[in-house]
C-alpha atoms as a PDB file:
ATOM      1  CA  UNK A   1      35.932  59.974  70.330  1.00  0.00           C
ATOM      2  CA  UNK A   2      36.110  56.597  68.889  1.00  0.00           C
ATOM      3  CA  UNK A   3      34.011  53.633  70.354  1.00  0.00           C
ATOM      4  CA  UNK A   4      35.231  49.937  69.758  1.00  0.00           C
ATOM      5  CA  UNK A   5      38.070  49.180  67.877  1.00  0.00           C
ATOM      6  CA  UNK A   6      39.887  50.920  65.047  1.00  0.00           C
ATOM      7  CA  UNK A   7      41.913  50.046  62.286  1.00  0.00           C
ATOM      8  CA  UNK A   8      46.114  51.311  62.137  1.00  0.00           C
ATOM      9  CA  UNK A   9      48.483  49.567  59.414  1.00  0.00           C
ATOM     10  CA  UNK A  10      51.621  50.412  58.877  1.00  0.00           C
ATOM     11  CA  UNK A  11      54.890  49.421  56.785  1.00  0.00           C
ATOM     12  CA  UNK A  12      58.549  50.459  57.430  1.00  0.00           C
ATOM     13  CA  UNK A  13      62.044  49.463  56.707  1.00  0.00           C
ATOM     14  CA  UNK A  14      64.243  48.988  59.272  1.00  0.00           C
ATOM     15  CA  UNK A  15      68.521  48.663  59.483  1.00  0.00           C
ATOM     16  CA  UNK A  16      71.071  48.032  61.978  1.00  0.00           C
ATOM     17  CA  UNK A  17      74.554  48.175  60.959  1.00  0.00           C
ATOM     18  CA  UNK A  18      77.080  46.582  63.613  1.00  0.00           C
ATOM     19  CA  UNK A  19      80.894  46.758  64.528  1.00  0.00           C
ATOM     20  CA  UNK A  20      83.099  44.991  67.199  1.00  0.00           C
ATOM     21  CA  UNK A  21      86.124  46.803  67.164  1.00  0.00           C
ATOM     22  CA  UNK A  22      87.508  43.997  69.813  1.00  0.00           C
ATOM     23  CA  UNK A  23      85.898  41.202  71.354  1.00  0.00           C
ATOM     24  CA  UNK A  24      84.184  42.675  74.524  1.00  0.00           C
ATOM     25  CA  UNK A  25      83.191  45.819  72.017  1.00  0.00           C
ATOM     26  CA  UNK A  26      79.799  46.273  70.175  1.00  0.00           C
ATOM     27  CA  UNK A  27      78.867  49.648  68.653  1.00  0.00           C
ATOM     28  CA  UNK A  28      75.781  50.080  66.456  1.00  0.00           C
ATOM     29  CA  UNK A  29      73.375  52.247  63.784  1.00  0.00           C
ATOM     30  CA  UNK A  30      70.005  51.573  63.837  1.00  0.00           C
ATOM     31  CA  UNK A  31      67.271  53.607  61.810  1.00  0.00           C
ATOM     32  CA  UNK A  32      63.251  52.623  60.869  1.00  0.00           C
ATOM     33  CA  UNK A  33      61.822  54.715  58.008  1.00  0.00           C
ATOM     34  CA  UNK A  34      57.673  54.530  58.107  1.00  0.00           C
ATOM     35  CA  UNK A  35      56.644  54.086  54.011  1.00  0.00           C
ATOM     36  CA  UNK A  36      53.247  53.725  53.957  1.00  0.00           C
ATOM     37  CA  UNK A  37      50.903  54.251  57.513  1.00  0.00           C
ATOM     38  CA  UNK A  38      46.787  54.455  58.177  1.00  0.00           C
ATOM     39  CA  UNK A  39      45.512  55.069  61.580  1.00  0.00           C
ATOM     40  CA  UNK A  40      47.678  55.684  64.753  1.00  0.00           C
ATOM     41  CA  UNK A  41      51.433  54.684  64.523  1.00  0.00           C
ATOM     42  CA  UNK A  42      52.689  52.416  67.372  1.00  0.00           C
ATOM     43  CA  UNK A  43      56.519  52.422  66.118  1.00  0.00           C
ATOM     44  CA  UNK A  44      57.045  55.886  64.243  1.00  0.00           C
ATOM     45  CA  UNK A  45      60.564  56.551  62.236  1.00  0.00           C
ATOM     46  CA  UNK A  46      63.536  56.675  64.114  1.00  0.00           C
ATOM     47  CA  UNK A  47      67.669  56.898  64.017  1.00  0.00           C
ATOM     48  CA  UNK A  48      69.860  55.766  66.727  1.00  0.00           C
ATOM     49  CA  UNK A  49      72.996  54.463  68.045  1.00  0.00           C
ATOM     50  CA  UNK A  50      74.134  51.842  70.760  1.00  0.00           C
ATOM     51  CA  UNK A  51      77.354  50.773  72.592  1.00  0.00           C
ATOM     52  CA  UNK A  52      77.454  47.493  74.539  1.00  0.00           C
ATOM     53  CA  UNK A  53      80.815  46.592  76.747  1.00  0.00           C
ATOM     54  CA  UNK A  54      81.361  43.092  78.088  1.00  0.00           C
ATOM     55  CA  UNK A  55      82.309  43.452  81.809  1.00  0.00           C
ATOM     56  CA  UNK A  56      82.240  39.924  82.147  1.00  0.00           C
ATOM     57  CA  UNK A  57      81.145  37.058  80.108  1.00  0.00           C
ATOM     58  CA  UNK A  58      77.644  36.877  81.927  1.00  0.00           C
ATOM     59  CA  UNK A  59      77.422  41.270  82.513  1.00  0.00           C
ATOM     60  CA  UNK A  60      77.548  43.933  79.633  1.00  0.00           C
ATOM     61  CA  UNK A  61      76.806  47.045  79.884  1.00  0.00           C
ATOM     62  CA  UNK A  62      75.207  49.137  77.522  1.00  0.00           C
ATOM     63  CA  UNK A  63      74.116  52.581  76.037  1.00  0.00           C
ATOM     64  CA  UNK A  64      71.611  53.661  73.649  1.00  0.00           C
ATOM     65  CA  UNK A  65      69.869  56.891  72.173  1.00  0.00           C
ATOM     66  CA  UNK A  66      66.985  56.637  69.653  1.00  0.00           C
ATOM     67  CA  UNK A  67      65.410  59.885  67.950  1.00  0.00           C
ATOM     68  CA  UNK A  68      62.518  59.349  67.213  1.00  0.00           C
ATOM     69  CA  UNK A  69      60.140  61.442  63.971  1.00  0.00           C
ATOM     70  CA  UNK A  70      56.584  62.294  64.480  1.00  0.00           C
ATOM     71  CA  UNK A  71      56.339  64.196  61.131  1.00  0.00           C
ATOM     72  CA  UNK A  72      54.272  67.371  61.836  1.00  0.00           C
ATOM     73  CA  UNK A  73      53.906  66.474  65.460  1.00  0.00           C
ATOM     74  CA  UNK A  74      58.046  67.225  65.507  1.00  0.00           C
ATOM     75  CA  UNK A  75      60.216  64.408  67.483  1.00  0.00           C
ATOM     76  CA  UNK A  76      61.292  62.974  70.782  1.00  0.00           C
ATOM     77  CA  UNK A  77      64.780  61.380  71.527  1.00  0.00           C
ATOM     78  CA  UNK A  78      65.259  58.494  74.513  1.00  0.00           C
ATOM     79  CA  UNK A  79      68.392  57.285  75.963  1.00  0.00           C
ATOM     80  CA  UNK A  80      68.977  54.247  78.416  1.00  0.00           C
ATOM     81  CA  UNK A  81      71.901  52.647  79.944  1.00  0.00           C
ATOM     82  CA  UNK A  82      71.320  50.099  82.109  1.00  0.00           C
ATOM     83  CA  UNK A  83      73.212  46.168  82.389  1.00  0.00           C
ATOM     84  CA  UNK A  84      71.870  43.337  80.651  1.00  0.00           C
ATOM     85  CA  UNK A  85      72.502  40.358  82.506  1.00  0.00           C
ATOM     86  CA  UNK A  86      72.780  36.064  81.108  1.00  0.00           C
ATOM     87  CA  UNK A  87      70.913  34.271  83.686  1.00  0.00           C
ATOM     88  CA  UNK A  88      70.387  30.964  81.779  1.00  0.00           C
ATOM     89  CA  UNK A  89      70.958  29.979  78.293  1.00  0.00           C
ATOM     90  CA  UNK A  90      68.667  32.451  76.329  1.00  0.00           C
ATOM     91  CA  UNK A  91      67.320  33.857  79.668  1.00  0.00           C
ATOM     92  CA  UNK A  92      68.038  37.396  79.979  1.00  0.00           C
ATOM     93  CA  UNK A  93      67.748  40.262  83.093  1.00  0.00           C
ATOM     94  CA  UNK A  94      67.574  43.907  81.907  1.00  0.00           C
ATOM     95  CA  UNK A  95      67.675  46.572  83.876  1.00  0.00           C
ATOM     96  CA  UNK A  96      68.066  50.799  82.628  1.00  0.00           C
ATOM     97  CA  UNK A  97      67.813  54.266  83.960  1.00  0.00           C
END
């Protein structure tokens, strides 16, 4: 056990590659790749892939799945879909299962 604080660094790349096939259509690639790391890793490697449909010009809907690397430790994956909502002008509401 550790007592007080301790020290974690870390530095990645990171992509996302984007395509609207038509206007109310967003489909994505996303990937982070961890290059060099010391202590605990908050944001480890990970591929995934997202869909958003416009329902209305204030309501999309959208899907995601990330898979996520933990080198040795093996990996996790986490999906969502959920409706993200324009309340104001940069406001947003957010809500996933």
């Amino acid at each position: 056990m550790v007592n007080g604080p301790t020290s974690m660094s870390s530095q990645a790349g990171e992509f996302e590659l984007a395509w609207e096939p038509m206007p109310r259509l967003r489909v994505w690639g996303e990937g982070r790749q961890l290059v060099n790391t010391s202590g605990a890793v908050a944001f480890p490697s990970h591929v995934g892939a997202g869909a958003r449909f416009q329902l209305t010009p204030a309501i999309a809907l959208e899907a995601r799945h990330r898979q996520a690397f933990l080198g040795d430790s093996g990996s996790y994956g986490v999906t969502n879909i959920g409706l993200r909502t324009q309340l104001l002008h940069g406001t947003e509401a957010w809500g996933n299962y």
